[in-house]
C-alpha atoms as a PDB file:
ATOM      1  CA  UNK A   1      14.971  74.947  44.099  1.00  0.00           C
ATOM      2  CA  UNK A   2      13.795  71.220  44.899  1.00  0.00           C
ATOM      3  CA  UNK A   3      17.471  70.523  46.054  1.00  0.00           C
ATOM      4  CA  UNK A   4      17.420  73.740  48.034  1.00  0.00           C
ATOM      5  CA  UNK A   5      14.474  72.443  49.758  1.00  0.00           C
ATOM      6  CA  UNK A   6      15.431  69.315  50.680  1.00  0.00           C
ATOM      7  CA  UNK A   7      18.869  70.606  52.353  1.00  0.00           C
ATOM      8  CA  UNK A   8      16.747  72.943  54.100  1.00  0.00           C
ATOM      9  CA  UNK A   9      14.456  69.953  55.735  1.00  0.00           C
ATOM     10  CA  UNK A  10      17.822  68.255  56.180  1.00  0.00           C
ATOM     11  CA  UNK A  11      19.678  70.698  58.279  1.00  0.00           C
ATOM     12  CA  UNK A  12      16.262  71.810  60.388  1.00  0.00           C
ATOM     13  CA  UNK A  13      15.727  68.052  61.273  1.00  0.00           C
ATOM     14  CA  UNK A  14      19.478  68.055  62.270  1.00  0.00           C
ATOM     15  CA  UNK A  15      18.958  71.016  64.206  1.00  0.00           C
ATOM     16  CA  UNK A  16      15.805  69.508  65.917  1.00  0.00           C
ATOM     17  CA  UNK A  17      17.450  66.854  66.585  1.00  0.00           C
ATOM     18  CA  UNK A  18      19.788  68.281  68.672  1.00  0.00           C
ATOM     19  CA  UNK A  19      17.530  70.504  70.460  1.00  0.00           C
ATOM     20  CA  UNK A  20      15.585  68.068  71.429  1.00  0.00           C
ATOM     21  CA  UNK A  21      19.146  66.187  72.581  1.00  0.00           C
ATOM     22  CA  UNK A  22      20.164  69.618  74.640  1.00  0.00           C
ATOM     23  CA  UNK A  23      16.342  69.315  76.272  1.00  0.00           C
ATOM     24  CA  UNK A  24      17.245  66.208  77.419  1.00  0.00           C
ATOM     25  CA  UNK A  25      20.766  66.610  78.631  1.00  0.00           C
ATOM     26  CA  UNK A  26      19.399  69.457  80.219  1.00  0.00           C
ATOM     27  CA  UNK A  27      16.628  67.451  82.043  1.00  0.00           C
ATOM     28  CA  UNK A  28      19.303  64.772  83.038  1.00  0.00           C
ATOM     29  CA  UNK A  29      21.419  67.857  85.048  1.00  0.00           C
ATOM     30  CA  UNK A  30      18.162  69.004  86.919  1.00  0.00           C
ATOM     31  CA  UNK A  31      15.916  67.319  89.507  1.00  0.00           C
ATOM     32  CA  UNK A  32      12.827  66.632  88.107  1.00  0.00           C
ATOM     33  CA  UNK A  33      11.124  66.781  84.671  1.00  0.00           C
ATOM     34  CA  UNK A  34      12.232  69.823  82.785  1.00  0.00           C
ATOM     35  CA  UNK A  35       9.512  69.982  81.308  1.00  0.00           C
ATOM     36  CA  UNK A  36       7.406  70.187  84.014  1.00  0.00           C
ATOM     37  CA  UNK A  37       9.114  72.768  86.182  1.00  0.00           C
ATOM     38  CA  UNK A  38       8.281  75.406  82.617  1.00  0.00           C
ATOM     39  CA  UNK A  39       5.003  74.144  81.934  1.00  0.00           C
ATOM     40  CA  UNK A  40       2.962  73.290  84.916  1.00  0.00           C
ATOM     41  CA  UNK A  41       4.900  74.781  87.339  1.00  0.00           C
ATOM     42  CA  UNK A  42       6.268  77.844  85.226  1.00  0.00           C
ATOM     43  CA  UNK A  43       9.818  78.186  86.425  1.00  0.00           C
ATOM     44  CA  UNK A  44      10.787  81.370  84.997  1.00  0.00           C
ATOM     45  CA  UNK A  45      14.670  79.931  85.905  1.00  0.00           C
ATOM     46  CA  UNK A  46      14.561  76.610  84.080  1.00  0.00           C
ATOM     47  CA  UNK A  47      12.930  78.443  81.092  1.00  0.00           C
ATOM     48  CA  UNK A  48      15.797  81.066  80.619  1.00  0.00           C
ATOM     49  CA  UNK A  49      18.179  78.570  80.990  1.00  0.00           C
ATOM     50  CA  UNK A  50      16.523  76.000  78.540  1.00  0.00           C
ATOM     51  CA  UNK A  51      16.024  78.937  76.316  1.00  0.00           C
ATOM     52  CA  UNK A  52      20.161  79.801  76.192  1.00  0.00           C
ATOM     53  CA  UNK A  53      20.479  76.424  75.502  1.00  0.00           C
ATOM     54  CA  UNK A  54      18.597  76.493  72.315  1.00  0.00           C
ATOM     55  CA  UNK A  55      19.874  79.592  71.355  1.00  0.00           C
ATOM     56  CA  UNK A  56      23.317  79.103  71.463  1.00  0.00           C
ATOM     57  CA  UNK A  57      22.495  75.412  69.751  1.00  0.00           C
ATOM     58  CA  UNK A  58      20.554  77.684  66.984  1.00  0.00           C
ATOM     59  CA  UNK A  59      24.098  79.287  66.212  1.00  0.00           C
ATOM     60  CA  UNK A  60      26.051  76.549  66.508  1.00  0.00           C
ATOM     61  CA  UNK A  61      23.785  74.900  63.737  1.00  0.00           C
ATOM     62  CA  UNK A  62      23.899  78.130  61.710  1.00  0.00           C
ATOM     63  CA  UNK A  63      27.338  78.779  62.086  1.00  0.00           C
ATOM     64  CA  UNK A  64      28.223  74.834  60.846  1.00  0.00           C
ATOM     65  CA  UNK A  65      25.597  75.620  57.940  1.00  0.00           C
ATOM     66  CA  UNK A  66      26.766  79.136  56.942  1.00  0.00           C
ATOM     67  CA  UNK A  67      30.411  78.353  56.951  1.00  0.00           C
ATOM     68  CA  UNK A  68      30.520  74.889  55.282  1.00  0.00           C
ATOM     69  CA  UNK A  69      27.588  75.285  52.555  1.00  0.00           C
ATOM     70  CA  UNK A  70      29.909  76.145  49.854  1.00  0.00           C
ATOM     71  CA  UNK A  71      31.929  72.910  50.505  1.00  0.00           C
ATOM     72  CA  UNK A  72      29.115  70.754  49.295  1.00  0.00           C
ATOM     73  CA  UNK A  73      26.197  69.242  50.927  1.00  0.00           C
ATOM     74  CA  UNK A  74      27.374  66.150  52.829  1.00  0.00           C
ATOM     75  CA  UNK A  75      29.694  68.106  54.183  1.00  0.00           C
ATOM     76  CA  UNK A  76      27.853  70.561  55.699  1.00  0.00           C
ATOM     77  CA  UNK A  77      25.517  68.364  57.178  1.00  0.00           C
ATOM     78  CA  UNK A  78      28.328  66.404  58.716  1.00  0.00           C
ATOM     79  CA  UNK A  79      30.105  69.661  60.431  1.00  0.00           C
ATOM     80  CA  UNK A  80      26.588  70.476  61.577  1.00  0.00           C
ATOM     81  CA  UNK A  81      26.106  66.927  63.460  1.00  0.00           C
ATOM     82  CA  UNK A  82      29.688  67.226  64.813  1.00  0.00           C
ATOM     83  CA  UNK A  83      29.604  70.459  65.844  1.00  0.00           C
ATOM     84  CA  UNK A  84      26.196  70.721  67.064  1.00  0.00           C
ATOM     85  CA  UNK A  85      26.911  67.072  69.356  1.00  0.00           C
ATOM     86  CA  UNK A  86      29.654  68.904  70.373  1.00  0.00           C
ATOM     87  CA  UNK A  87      28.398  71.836  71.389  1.00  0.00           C
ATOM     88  CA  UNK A  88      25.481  69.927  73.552  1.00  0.00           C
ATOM     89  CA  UNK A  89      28.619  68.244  75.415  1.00  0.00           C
ATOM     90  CA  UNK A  90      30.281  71.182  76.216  1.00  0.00           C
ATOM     91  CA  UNK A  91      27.256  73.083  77.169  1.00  0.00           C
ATOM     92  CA  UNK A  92      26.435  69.772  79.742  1.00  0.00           C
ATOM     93  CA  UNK A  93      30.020  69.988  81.271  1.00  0.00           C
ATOM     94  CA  UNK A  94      29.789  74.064  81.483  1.00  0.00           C
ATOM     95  CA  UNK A  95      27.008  73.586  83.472  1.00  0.00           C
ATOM     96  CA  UNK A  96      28.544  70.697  85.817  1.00  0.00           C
ATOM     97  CA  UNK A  97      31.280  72.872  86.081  1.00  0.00           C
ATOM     98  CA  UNK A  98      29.676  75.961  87.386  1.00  0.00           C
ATOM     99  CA  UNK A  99      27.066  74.043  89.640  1.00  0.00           C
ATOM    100  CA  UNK A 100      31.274  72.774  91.193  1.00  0.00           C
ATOM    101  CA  UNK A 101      32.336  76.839  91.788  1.00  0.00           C
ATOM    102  CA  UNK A 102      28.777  78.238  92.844  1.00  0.00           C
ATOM    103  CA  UNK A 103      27.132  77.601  96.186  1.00  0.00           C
ATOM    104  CA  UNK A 104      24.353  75.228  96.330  1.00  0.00           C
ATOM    105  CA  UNK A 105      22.855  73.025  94.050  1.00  0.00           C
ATOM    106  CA  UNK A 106      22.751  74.946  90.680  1.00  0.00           C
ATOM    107  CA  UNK A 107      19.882  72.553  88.938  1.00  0.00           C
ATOM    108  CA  UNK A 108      17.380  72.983  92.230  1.00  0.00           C
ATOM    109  CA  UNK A 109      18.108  76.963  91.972  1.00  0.00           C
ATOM    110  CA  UNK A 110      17.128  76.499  88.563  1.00  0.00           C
ATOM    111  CA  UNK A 111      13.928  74.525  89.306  1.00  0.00           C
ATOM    112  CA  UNK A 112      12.642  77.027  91.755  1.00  0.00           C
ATOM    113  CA  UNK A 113       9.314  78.835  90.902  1.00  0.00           C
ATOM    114  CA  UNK A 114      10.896  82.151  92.310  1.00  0.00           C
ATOM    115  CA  UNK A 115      13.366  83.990  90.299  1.00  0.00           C
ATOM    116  CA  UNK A 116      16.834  83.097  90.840  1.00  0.00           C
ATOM    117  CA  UNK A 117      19.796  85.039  89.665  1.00  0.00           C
ATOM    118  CA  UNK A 118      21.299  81.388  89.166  1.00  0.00           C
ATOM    119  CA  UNK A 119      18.920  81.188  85.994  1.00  0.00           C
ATOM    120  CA  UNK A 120      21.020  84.170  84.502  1.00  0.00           C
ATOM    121  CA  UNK A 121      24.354  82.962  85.216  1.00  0.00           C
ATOM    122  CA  UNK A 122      23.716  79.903  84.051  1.00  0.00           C
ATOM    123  CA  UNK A 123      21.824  81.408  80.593  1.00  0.00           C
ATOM    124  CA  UNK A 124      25.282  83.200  79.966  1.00  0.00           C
ATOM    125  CA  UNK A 125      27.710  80.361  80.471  1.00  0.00           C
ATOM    126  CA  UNK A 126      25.407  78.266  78.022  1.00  0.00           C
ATOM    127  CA  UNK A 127      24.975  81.164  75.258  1.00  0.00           C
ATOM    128  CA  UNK A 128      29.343  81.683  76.338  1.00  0.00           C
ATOM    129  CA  UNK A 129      30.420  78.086  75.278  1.00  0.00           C
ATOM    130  CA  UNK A 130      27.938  78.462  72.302  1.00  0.00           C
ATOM    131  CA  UNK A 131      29.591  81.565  70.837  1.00  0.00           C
ATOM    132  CA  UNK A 132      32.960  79.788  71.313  1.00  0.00           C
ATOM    133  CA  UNK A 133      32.426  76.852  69.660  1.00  0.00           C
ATOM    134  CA  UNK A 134      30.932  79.920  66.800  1.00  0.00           C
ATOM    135  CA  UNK A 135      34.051  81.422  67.027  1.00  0.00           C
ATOM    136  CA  UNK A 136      36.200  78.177  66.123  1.00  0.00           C
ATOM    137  CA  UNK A 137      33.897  77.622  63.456  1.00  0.00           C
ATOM    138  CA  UNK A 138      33.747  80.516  61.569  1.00  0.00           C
ATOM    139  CA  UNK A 139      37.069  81.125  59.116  1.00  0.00           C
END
């Protein structure tokens, strides 16, 4: 159980890890602090799309974990950082690549306190590449 544990704070701090890497990315693609336009300003738009982020980095992460625990812990971990690394990339160039095909400036759509179907768009390309990089994962 004590080794059971310890994998389990292993692969969460992983996982953390790389949320708090996606955050960042994330904040690096948009004018502005990220953080700021949820918080204080309470963009509705930059929270969906931070929010897709993390979810399709939350399966990523599982999907590394579910599919290479058997294969022994080291392992596991290692697909995890791999895959999870790449799946912030690809999630960074996604979004460069639809702010290229849409109209406007997709990061100050996403930064506006007004809804903007932008935010939704941009939540499904980022939960998209996420259940691709699932889908070359899983067996």
């Amino acid at each position: 159980m004590l080794a059971s544990i310890g994998y389990a704070v292993a692969y969460t701090g992983v996982g953390i890890a790389l949320l708090v890497l996606g955050f960042y990315v994330l904040d690096l693609l948009t004018p502005g602090h990220l953080g700021r336009h949820i918080y204080e300003n309470r963009s509705v738009n930059a929270a969906l799309t931070l929010a897709a982020g993390f979810l399709g980095q939350g399966l990523i992460v599982f999907a590394s974990i579910w599919t290479n625990a058997t294969s022994g812990f080291g392992k596991a971990l290692l697909y995890t950082v791999v895959f999870g690394l790449l799946g912030v990339v690809l999630q960074a160039v996604a979004f460069v690549v639809l702010d290229l095909i849409t109209p406007g400036k997709l990061g100050e759509h996403l930064m506006e306190g007004v809804f903007h179907p932008a935010s939704l768009v941009s939540a499904a390309v980022q939960l998209s590449v996420a259940i691709i990089i699932v889908a070359s994962i899983w067996p």
